[in-house]
N, C-alpha and C. Protein backbone atom coordinates (compact mmCIF):
# COMPACT_ATOMS: atom_id res chain seq x y z
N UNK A 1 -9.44 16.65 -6.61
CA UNK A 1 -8.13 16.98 -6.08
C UNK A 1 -7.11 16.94 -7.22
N UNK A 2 -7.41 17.80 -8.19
CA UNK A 2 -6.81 17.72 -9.18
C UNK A 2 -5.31 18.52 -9.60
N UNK A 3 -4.96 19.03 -8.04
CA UNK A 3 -3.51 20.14 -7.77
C UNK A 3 -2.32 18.97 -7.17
N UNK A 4 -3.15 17.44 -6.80
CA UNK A 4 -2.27 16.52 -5.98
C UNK A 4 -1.27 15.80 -7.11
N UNK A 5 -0.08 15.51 -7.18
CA UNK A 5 0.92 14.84 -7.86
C UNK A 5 0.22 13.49 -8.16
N UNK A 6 0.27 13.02 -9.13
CA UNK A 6 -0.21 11.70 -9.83
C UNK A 6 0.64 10.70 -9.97
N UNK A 7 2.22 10.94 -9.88
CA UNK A 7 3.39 10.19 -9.99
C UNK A 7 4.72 11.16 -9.55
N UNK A 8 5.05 10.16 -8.79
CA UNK A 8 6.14 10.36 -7.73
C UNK A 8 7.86 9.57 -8.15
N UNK A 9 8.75 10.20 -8.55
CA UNK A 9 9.60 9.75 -9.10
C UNK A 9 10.62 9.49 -8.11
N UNK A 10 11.40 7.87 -8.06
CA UNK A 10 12.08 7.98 -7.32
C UNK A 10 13.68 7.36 -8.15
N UNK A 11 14.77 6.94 -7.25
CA UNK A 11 15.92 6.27 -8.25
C UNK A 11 15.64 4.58 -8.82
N UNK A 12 15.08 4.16 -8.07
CA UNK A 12 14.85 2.79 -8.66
C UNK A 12 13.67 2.62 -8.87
N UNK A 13 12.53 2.99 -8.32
CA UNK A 13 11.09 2.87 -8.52
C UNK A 13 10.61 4.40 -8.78
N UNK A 14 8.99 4.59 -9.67
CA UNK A 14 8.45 5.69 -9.17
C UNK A 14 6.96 4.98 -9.06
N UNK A 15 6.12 5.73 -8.50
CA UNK A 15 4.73 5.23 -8.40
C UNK A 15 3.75 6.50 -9.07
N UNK A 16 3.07 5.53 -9.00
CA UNK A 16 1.49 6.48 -10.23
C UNK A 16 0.51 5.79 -10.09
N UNK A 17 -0.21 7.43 -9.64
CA UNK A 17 -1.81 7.03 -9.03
C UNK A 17 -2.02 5.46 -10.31
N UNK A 18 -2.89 5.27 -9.35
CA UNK A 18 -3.73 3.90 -10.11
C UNK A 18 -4.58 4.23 -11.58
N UNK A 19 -3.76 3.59 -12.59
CA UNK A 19 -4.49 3.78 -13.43
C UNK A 19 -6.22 3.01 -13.52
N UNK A 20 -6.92 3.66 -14.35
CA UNK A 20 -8.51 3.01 -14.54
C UNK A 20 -8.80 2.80 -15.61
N UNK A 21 -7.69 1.65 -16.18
CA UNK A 21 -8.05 1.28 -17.72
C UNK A 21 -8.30 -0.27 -17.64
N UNK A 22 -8.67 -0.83 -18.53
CA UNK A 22 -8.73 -2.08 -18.55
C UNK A 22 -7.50 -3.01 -19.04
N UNK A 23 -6.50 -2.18 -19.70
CA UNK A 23 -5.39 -2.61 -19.69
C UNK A 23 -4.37 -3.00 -18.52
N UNK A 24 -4.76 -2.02 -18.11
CA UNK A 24 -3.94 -2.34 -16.26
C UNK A 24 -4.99 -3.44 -15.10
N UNK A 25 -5.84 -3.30 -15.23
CA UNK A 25 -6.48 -3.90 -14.89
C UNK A 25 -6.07 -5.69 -15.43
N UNK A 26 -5.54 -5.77 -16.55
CA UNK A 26 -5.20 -7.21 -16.71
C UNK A 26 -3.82 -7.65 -16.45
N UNK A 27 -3.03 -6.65 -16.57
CA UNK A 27 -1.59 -6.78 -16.22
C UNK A 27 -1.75 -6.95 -14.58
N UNK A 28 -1.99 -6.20 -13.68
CA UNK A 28 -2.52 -6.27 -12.21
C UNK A 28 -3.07 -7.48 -12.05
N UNK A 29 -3.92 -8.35 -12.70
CA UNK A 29 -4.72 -9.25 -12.37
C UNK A 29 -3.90 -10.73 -12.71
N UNK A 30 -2.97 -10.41 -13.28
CA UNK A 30 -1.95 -11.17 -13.97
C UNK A 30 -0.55 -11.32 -12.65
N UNK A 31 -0.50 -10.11 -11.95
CA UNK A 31 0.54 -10.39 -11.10
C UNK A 31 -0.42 -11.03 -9.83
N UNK A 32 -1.19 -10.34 -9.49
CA UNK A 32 -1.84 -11.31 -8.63
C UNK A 32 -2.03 -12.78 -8.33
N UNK A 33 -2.51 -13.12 -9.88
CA UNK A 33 -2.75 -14.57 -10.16
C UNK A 33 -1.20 -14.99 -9.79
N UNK A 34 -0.07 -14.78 -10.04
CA UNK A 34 1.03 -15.56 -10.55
C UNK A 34 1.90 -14.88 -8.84
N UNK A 35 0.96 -14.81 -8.08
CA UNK A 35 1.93 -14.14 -6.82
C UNK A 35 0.70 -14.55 -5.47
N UNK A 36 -0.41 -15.26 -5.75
CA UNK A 36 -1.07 -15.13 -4.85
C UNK A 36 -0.72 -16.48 -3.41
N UNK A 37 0.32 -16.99 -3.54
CA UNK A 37 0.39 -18.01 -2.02
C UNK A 37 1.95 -16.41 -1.53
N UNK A 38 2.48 -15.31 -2.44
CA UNK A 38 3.28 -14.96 -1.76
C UNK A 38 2.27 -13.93 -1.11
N UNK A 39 1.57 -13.45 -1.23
CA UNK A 39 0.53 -12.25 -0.94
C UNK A 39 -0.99 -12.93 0.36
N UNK A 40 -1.14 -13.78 0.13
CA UNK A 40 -2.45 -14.10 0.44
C UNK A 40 -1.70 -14.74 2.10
N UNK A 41 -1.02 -14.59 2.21
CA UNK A 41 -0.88 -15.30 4.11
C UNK A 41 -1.24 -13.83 4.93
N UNK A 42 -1.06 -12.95 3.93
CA UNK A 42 -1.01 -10.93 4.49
C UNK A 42 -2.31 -10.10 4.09
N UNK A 43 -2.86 -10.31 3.03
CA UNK A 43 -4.00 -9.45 2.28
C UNK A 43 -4.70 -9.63 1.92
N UNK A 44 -6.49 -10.48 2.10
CA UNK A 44 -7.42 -10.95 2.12
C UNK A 44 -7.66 -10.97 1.20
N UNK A 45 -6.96 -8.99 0.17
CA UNK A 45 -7.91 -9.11 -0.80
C UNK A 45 -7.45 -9.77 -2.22
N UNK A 46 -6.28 -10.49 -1.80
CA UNK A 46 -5.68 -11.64 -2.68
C UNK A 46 -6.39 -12.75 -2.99
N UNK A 47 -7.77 -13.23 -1.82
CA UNK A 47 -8.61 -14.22 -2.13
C UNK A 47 -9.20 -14.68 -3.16
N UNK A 48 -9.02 -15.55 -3.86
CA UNK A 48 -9.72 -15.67 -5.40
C UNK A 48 -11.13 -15.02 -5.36
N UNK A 49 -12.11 -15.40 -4.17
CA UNK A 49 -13.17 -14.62 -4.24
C UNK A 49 -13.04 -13.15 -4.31
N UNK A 50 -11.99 -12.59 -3.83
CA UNK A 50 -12.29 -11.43 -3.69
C UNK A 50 -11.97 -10.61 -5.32
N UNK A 51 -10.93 -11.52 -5.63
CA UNK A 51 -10.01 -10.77 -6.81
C UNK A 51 -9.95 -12.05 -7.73
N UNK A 52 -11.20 -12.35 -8.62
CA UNK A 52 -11.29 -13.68 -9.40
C UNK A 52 -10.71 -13.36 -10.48
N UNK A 53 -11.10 -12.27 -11.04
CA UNK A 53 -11.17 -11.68 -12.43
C UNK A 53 -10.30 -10.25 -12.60
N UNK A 54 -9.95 -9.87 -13.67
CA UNK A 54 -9.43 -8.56 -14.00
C UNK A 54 -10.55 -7.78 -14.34
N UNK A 55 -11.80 -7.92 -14.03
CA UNK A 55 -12.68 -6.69 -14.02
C UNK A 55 -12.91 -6.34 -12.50
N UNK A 56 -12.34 -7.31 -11.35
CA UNK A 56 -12.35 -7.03 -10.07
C UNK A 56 -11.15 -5.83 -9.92
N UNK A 57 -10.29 -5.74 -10.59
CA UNK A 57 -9.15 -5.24 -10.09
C UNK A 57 -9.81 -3.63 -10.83
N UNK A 58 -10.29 -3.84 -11.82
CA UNK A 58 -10.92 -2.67 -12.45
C UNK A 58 -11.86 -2.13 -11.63
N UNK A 59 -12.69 -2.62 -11.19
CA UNK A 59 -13.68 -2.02 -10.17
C UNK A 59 -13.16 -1.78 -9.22
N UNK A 60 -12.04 -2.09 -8.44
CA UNK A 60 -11.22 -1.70 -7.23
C UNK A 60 -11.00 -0.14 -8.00
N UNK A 61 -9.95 -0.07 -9.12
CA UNK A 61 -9.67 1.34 -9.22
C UNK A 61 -10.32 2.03 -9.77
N UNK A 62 -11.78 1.62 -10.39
CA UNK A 62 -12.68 2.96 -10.08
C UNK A 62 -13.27 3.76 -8.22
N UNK A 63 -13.65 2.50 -7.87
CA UNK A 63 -13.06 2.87 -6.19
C UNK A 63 -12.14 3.55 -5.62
N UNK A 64 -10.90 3.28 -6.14
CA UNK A 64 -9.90 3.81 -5.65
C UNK A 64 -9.86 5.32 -6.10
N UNK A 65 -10.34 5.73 -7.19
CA UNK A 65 -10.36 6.97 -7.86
C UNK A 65 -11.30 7.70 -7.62
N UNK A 66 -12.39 6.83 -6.90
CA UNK A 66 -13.37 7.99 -6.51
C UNK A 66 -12.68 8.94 -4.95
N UNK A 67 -12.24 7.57 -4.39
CA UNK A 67 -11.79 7.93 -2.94
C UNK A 67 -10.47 8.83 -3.42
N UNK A 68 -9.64 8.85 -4.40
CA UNK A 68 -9.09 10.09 -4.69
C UNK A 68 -9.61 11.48 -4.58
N UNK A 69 -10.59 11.36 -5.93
CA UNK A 69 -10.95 12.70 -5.35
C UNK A 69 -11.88 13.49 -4.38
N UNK A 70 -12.12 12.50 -3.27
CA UNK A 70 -12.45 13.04 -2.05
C UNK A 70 -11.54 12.82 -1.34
N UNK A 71 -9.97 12.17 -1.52
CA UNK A 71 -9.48 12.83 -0.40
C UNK A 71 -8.70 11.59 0.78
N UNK A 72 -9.99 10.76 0.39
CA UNK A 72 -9.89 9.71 1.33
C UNK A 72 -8.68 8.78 1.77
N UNK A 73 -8.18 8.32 0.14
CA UNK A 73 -7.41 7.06 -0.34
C UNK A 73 -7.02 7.44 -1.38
N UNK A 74 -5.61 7.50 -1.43
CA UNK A 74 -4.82 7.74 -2.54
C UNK A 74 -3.66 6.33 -2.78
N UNK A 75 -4.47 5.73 -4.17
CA UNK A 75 -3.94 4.33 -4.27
C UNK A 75 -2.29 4.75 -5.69
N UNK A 76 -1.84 3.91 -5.23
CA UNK A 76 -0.29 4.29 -5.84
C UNK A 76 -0.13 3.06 -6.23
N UNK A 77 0.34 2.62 -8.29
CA UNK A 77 0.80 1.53 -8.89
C UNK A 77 2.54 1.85 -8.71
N UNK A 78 3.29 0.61 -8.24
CA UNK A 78 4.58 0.89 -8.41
C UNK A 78 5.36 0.65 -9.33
N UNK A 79 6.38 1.00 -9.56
CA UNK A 79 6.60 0.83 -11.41
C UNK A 79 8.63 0.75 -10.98
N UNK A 80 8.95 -0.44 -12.05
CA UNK A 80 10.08 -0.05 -12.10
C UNK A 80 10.76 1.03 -12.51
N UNK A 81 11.54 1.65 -12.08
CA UNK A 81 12.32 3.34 -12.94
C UNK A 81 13.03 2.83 -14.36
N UNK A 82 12.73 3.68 -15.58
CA UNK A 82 13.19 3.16 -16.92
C UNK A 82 12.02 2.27 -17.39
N UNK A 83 10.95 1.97 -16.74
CA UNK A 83 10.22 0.79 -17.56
C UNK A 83 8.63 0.87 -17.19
N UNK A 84 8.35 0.20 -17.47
CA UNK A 84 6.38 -0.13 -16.82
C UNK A 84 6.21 -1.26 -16.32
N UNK A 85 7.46 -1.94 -16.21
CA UNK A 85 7.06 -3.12 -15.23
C UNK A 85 6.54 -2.91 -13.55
N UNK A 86 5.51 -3.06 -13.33
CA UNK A 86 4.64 -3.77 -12.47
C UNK A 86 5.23 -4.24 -11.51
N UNK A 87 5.61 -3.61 -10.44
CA UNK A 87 6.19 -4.55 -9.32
C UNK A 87 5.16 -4.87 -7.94
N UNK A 88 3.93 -3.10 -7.95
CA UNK A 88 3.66 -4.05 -6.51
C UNK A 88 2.49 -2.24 -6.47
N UNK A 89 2.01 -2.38 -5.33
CA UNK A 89 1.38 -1.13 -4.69
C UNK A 89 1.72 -0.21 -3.44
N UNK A 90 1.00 0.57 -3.39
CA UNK A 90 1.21 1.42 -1.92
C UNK A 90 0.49 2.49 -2.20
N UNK A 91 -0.62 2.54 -0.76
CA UNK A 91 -1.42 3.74 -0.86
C UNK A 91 -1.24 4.48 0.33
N UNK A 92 -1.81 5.59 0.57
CA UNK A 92 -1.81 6.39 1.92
C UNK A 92 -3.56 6.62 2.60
N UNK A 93 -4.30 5.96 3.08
CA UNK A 93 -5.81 5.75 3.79
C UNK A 93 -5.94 7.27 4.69
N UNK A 94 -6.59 8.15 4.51
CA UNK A 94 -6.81 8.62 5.92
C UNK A 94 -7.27 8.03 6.91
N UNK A 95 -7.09 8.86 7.91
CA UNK A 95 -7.85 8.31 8.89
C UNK A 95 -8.87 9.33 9.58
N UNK A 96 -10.01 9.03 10.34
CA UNK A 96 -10.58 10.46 10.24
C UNK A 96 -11.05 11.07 9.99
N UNK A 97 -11.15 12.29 10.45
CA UNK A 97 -11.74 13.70 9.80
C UNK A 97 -9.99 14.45 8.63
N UNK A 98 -10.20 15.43 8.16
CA UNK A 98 -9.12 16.27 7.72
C UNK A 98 -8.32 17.13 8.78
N UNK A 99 -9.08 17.64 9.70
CA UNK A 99 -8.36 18.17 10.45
C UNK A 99 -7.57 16.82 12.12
N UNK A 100 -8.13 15.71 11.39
CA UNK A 100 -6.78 14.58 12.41
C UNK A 100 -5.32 14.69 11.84
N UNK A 101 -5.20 14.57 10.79
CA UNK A 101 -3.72 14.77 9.64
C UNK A 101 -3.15 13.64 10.08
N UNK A 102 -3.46 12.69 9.89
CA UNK A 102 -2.97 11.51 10.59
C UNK A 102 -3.72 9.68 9.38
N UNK A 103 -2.64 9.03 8.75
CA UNK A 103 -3.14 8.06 7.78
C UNK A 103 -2.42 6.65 8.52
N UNK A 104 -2.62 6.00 6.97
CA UNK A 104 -2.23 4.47 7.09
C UNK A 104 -1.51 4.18 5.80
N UNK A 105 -0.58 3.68 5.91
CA UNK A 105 0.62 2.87 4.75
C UNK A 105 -0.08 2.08 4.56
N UNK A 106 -0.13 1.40 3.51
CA UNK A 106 -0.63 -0.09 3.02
C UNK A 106 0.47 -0.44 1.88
N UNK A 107 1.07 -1.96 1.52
CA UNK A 107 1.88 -2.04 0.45
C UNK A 107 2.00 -3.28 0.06
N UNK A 108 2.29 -3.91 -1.06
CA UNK A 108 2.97 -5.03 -1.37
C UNK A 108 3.53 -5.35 -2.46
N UNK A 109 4.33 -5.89 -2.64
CA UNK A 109 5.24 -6.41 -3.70
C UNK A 109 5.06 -8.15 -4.13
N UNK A 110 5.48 -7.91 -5.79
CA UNK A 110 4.96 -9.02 -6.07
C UNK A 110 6.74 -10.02 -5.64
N UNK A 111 6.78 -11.21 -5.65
CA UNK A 111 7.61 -11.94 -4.64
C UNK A 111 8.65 -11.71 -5.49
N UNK A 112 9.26 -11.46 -6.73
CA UNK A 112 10.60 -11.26 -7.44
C UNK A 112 10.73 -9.81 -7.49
N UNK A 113 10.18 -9.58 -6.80
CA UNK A 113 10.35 -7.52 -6.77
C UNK A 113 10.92 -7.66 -5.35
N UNK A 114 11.12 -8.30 -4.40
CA UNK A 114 11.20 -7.92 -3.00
C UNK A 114 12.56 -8.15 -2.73
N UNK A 115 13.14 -7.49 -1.60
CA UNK A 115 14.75 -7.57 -1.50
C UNK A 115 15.40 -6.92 -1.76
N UNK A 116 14.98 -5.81 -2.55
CA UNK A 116 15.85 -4.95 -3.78
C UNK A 116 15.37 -3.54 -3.20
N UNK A 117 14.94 -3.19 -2.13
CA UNK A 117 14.66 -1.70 -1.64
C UNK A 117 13.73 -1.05 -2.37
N UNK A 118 12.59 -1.59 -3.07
CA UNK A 118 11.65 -0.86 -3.89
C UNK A 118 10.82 -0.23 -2.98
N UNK A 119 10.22 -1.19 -1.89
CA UNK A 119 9.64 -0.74 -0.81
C UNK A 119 9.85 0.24 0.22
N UNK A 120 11.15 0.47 0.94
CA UNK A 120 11.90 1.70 1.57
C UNK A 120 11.43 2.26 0.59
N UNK A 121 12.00 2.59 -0.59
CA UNK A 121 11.97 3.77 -1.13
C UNK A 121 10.18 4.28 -1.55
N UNK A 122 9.61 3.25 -2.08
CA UNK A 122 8.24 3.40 -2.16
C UNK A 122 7.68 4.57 -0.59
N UNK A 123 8.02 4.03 0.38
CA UNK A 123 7.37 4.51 1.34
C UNK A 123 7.64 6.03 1.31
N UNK A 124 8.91 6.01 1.02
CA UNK A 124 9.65 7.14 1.92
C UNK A 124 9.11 8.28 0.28
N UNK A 125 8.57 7.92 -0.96
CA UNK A 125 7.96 9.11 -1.92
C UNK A 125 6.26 9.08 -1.14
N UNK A 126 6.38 8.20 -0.53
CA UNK A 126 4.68 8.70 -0.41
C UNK A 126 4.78 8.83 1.15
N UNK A 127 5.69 9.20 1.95
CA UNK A 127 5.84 10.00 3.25
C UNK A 127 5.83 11.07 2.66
N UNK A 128 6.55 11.68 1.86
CA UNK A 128 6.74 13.00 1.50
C UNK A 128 5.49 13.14 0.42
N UNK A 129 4.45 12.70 0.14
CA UNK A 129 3.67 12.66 -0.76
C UNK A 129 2.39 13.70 0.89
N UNK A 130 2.60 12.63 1.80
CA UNK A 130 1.08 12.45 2.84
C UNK A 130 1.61 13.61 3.19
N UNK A 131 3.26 14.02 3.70
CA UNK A 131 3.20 15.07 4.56
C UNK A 131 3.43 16.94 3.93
N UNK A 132 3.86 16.33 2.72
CA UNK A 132 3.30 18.08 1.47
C UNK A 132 1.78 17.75 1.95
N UNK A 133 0.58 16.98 1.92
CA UNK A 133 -0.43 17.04 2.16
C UNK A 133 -0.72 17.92 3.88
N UNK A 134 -0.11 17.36 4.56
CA UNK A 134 -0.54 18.19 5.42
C UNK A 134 -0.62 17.33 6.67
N UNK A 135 -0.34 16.01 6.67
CA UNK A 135 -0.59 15.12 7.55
C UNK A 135 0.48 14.72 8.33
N UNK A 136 0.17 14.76 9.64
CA UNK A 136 1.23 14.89 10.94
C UNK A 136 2.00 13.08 11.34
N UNK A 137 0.86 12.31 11.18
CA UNK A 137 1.11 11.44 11.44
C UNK A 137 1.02 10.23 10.78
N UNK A 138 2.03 8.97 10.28
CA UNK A 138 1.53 8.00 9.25
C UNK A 138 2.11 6.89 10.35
N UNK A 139 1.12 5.75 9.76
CA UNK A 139 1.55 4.32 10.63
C UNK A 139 1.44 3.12 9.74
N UNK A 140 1.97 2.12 9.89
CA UNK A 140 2.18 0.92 9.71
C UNK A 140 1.83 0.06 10.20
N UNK A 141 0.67 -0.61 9.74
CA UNK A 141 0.29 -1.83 10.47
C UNK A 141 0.84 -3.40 9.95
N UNK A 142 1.06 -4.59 10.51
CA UNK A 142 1.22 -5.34 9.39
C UNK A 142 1.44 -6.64 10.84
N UNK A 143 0.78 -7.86 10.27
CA UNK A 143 0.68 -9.24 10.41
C UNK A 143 1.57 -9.56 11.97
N UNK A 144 1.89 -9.72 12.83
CA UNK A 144 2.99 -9.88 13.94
C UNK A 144 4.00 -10.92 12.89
N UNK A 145 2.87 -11.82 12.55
CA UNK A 145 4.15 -12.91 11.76
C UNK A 145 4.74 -12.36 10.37
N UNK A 146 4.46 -11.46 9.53
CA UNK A 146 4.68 -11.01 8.59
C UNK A 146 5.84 -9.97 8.89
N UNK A 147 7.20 -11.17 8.95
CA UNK A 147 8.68 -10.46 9.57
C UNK A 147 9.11 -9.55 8.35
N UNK A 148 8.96 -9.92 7.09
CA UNK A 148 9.70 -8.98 5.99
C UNK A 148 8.66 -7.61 6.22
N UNK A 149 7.47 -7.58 6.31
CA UNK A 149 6.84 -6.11 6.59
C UNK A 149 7.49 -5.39 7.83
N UNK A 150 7.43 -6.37 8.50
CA UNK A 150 8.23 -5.78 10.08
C UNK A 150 9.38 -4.72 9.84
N UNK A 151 10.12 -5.64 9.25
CA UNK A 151 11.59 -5.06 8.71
C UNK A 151 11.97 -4.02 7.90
N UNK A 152 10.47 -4.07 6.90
CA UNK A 152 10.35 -2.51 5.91
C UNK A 152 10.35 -1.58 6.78
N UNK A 153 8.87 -1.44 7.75
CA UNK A 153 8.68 -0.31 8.52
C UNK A 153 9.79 -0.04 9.47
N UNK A 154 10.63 -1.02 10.17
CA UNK A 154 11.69 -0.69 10.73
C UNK A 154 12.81 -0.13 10.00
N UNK A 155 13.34 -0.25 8.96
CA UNK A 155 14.26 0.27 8.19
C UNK A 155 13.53 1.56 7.34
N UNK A 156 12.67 1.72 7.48
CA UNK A 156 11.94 2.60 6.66
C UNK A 156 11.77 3.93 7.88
N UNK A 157 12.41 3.41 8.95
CA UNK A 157 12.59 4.55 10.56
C UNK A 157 11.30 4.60 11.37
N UNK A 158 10.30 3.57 11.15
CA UNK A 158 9.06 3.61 12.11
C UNK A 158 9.37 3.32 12.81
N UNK A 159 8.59 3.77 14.61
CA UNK A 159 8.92 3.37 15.24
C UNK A 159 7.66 2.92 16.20
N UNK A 160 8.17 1.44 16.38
CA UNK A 160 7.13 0.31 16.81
C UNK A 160 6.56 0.93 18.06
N UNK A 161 4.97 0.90 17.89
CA UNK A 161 4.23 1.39 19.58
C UNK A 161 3.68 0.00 19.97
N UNK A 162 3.54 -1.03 19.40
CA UNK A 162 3.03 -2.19 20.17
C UNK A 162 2.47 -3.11 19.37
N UNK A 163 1.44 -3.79 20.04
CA UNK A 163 0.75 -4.72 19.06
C UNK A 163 -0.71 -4.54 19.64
N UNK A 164 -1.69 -4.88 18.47
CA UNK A 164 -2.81 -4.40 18.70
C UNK A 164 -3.26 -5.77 18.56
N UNK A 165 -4.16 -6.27 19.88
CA UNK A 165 -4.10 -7.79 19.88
C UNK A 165 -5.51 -7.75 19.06
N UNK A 166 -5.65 -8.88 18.60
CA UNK A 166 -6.70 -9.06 17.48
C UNK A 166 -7.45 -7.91 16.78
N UNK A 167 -6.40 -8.04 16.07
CA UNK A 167 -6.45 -6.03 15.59
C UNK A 167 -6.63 -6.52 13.78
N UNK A 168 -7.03 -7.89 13.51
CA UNK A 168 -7.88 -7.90 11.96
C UNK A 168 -8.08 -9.57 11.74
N UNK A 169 -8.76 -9.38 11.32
CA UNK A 169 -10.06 -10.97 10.91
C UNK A 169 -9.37 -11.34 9.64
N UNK A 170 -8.55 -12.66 9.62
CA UNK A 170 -8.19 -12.95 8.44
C UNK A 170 -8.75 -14.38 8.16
N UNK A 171 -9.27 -13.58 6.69
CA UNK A 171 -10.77 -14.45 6.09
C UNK A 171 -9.95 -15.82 5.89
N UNK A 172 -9.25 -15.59 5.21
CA UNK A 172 -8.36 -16.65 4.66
C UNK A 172 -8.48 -18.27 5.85
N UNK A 173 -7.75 -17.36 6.68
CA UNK A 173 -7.56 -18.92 7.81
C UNK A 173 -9.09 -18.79 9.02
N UNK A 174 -9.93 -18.07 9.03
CA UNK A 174 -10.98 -17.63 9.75
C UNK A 174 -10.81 -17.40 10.96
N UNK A 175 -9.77 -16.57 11.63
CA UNK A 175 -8.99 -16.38 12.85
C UNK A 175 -9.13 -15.13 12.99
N UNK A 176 -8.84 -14.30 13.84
CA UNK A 176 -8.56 -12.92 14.69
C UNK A 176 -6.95 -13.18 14.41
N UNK A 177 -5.94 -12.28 14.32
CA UNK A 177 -4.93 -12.28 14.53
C UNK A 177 -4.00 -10.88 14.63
N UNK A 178 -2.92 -10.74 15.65
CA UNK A 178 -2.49 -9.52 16.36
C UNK A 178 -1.60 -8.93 14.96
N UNK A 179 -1.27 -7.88 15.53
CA UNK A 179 -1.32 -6.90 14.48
C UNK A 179 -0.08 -5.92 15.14
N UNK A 180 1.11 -6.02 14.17
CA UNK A 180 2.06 -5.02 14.87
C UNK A 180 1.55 -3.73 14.50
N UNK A 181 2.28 -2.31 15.40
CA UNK A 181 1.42 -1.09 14.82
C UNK A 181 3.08 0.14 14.80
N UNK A 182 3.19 0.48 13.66
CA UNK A 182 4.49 1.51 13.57
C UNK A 182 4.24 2.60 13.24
N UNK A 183 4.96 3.46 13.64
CA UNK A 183 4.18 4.69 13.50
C UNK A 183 5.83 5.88 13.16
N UNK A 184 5.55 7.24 12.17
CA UNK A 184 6.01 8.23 12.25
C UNK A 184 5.31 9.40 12.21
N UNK A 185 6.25 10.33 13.03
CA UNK A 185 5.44 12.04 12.67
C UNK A 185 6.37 12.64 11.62
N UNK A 186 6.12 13.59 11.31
CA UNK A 186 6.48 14.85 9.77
C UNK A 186 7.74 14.98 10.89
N UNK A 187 8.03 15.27 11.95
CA UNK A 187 8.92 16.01 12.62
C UNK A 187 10.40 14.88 12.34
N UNK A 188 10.10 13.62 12.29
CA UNK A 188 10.86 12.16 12.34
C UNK A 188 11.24 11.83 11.03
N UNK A 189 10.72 12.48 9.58
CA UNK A 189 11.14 12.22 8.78
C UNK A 189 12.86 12.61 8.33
């Protein structure tokens, strides 16, 4: 998929596909380490097991790059505007077949990046990223207790369809736990 935009420029942030170097791979593995009690109550894959090393984060984005170019998962590094500082991620998942046109937001910021609208705006280049693609529908899932995600997708104009009761297994505390679900169409942007 080599006609799809690789970096998305915005006023305070832009994002760029995931690089697959080993350089990023240690800078990434570096914010993790130094962010993981703000990340890990939300994203499993913050678990030291999961993400011990910076060759884990490397093998994630050869993953992530394969599922690029099929299509699947398009993983996005977020970057301050003016710089290469490292603030956080956001990808767009299909869901599906191609002809559903319909994905999943995923995102996070490392804890001194947050507050500052990187995220709104993050979303809202890769709304317009999914829906030049062709896709009708994007949603937001995120933690019931995880109020600052709440608040992105709400200010970010989703609009809440419910909660999906034990809607993901978090390894961390070994629980089931509900799951808010937000959703927009191309027509709502």
């Amino acid at each position: 998929m080599s006609d799809i935009p690789t970096k998305l420029e915005g006023a305070k942030i832009y994002i760029q596909k995931l690089p697959v170097t080993f350089e990023f791979a240690h800078q990434l593995f570096g914010i993790v380490e130094n962010n993981r009690n703000h990340i890990l109550p939300w994203l499993d894959w913050a678990l030291p097991e999961m993400t011990a090393k910076a060759e884990d984060e490397y093998n994630f984005a050869l993953f992530a790059d394969e599922d690029w170019a099929a299509g699947k998962r398009f993983e996005f590094a977020i970057f301050k505007q003016g710089t290469k500082e490292l603030l956080g991620g956001i990808c767009l998942i299909r869901y599906g077949n191609k002809r559903d046109k319909k994905g999943e937001i995923g995102y996070w910021l490392k804890k001194e990046a947050t507050g500052n609208g990187y995220m709104q705006e993050a979303i809202s280049l890769i709304e317009k990223f999914a829906y030049d693609l062709g896709y009708e529908r994007l949603v937001i899932r995120n933690d019931v207790d995880n109020i600052p995600s709440k608040r992105v997708a709400e200010k970010s104009g989703y609009t809440f369809e419910g909660i999906e009761r034990h809607g993901h297994y978090d390894r961390k505390n070994d629980k089931f736990v509900d799951i808010n679900v937000f959703s927009k169409l191309r027509d709502e942007i």
